[in-house]
C-alpha atoms as a PDB file:
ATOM      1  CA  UNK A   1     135.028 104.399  92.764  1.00  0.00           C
ATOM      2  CA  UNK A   2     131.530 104.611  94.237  1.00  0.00           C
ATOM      3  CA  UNK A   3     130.816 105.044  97.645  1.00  0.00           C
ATOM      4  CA  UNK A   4     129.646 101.951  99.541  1.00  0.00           C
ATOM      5  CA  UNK A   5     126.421 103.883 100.312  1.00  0.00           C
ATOM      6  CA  UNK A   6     125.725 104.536  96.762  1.00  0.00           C
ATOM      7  CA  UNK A   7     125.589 100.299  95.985  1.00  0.00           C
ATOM      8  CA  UNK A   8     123.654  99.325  98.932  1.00  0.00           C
ATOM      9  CA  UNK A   9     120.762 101.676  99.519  1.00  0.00           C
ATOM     10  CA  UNK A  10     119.013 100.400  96.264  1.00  0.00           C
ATOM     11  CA  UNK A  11     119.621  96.987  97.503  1.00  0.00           C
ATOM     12  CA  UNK A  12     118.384  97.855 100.997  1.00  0.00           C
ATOM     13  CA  UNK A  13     115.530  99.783  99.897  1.00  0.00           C
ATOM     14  CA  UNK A  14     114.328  97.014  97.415  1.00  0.00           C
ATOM     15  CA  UNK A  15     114.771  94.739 100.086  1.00  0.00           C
ATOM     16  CA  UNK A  16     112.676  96.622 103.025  1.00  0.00           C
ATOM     17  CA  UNK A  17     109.816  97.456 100.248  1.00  0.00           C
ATOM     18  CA  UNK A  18     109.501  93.062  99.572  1.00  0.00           C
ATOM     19  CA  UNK A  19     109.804  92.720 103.211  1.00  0.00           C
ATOM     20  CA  UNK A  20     106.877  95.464 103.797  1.00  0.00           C
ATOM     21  CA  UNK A  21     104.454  94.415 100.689  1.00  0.00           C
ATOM     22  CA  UNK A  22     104.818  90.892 102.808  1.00  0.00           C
ATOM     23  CA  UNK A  23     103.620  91.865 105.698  1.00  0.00           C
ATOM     24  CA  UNK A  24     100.892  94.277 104.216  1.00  0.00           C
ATOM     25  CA  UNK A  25      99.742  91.048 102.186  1.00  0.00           C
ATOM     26  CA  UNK A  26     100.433  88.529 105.383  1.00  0.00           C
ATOM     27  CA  UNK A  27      98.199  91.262 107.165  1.00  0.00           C
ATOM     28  CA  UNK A  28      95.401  91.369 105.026  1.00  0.00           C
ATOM     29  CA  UNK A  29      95.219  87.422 104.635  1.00  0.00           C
ATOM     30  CA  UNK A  30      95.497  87.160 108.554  1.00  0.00           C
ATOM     31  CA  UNK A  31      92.208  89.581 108.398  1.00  0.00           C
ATOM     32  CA  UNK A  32      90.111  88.034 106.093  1.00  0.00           C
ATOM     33  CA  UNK A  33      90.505  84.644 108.193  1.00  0.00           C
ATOM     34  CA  UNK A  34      90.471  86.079 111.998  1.00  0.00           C
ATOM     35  CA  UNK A  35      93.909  85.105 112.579  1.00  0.00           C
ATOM     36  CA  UNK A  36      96.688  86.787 114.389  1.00  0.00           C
ATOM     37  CA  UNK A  37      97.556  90.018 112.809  1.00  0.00           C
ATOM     38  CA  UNK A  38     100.621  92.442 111.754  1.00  0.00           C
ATOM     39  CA  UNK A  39     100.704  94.716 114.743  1.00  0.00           C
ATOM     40  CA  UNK A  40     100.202  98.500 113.089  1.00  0.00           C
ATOM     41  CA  UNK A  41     103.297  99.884 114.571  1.00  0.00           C
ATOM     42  CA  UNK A  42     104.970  97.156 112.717  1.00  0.00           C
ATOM     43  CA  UNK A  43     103.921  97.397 109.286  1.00  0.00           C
ATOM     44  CA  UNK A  44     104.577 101.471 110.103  1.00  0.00           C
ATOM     45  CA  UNK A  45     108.236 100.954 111.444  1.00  0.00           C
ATOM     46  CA  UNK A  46     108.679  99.120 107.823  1.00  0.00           C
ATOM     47  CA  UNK A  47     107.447 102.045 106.391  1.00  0.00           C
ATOM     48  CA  UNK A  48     109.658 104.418 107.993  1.00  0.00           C
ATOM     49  CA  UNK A  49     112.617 102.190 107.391  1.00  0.00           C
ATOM     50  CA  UNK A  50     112.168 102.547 104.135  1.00  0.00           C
ATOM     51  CA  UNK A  51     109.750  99.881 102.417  1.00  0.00           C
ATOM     52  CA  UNK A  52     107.384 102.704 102.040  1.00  0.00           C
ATOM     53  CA  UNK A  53     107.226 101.726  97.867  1.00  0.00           C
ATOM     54  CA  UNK A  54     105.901  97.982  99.041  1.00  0.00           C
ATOM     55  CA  UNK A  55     103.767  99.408 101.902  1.00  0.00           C
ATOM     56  CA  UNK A  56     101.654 101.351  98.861  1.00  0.00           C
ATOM     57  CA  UNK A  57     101.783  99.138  96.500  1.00  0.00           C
ATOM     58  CA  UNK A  58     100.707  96.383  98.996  1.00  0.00           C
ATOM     59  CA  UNK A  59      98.080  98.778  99.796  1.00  0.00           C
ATOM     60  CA  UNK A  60      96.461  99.511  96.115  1.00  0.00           C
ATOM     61  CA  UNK A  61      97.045  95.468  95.346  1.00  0.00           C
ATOM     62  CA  UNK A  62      95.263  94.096  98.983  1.00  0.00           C
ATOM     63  CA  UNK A  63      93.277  97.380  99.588  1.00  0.00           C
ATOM     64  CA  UNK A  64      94.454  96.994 102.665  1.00  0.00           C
ATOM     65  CA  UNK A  65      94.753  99.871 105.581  1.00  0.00           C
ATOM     66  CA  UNK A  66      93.365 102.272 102.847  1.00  0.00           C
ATOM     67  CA  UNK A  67      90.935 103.652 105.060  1.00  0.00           C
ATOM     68  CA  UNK A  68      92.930 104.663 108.123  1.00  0.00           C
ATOM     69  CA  UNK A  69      94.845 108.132 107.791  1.00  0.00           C
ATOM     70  CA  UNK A  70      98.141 106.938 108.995  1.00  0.00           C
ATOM     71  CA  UNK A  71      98.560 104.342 106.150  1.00  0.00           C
ATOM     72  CA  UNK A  72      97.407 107.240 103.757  1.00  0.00           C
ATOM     73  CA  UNK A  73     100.516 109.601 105.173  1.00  0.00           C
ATOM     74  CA  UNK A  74     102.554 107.108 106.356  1.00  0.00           C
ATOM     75  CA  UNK A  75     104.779 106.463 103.128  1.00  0.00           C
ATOM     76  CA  UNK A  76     104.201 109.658 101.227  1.00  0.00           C
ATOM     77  CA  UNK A  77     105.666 111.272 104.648  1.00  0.00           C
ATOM     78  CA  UNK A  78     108.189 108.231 104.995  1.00  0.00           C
ATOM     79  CA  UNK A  79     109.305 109.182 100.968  1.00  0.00           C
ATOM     80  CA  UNK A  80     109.612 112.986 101.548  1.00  0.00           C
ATOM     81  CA  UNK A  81     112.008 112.485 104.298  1.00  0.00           C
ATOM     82  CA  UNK A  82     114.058 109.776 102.923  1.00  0.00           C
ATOM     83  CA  UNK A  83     114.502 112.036 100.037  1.00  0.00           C
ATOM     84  CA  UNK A  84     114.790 115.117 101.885  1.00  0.00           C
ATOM     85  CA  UNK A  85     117.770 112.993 103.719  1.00  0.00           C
ATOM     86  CA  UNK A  86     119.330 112.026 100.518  1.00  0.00           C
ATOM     87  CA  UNK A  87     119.709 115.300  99.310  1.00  0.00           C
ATOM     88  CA  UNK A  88     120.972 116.624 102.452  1.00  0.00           C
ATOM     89  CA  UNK A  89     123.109 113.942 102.225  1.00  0.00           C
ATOM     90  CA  UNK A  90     124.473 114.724  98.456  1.00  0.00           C
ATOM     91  CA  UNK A  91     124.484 118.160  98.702  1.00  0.00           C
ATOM     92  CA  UNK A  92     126.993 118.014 102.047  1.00  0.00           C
ATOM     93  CA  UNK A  93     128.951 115.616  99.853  1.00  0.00           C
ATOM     94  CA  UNK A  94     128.879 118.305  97.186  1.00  0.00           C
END
């Protein structure tokens, strides 16, 4: 039988990448009308968490935070380490 792990993380990861393409989207709406915004550190925490597939494809959909070098890194940073964790993680399994 699988590990628990195994059967969630898709789930979770799905789940924190709809959650983060929101808030990119919510973001870039809020901007084009003046209204309050996503605070950055926000829509970077998401990232980090692990919605860093939403955060770039909310990014090449809104072209939104394009310009600024953290939202460049952010997720391809935010992907190397989840992976570099996952393989840790498998290969201590072994």
């Amino acid at each position: 039988m699988p590990h628990p792990l195994w059967i969630l993380a898709p789930g979770a990861y799905a789940g924190l990448s709809l959650v983060a393409f929101g808030a990119f989207a919510w973001d870039k709406r809020a901007a084009t009308r003046g209204a309050r915004r996503v605070r950055e550190r926000t829509l970077l925490l998401l990232v980090w968490l692990g919605g860093f597939a939403g955060a770039w494809a909310a990014m090449r959909v809104a072209h939104h935070k394009t310009r600024k070098w953290r939202f460049r890194v952010a997720p391809w940073a935010a992907l190397v380490l989840h992976a570099a964790a996952w393989i840790a993680l498998i290969t201590r399994a072994g």
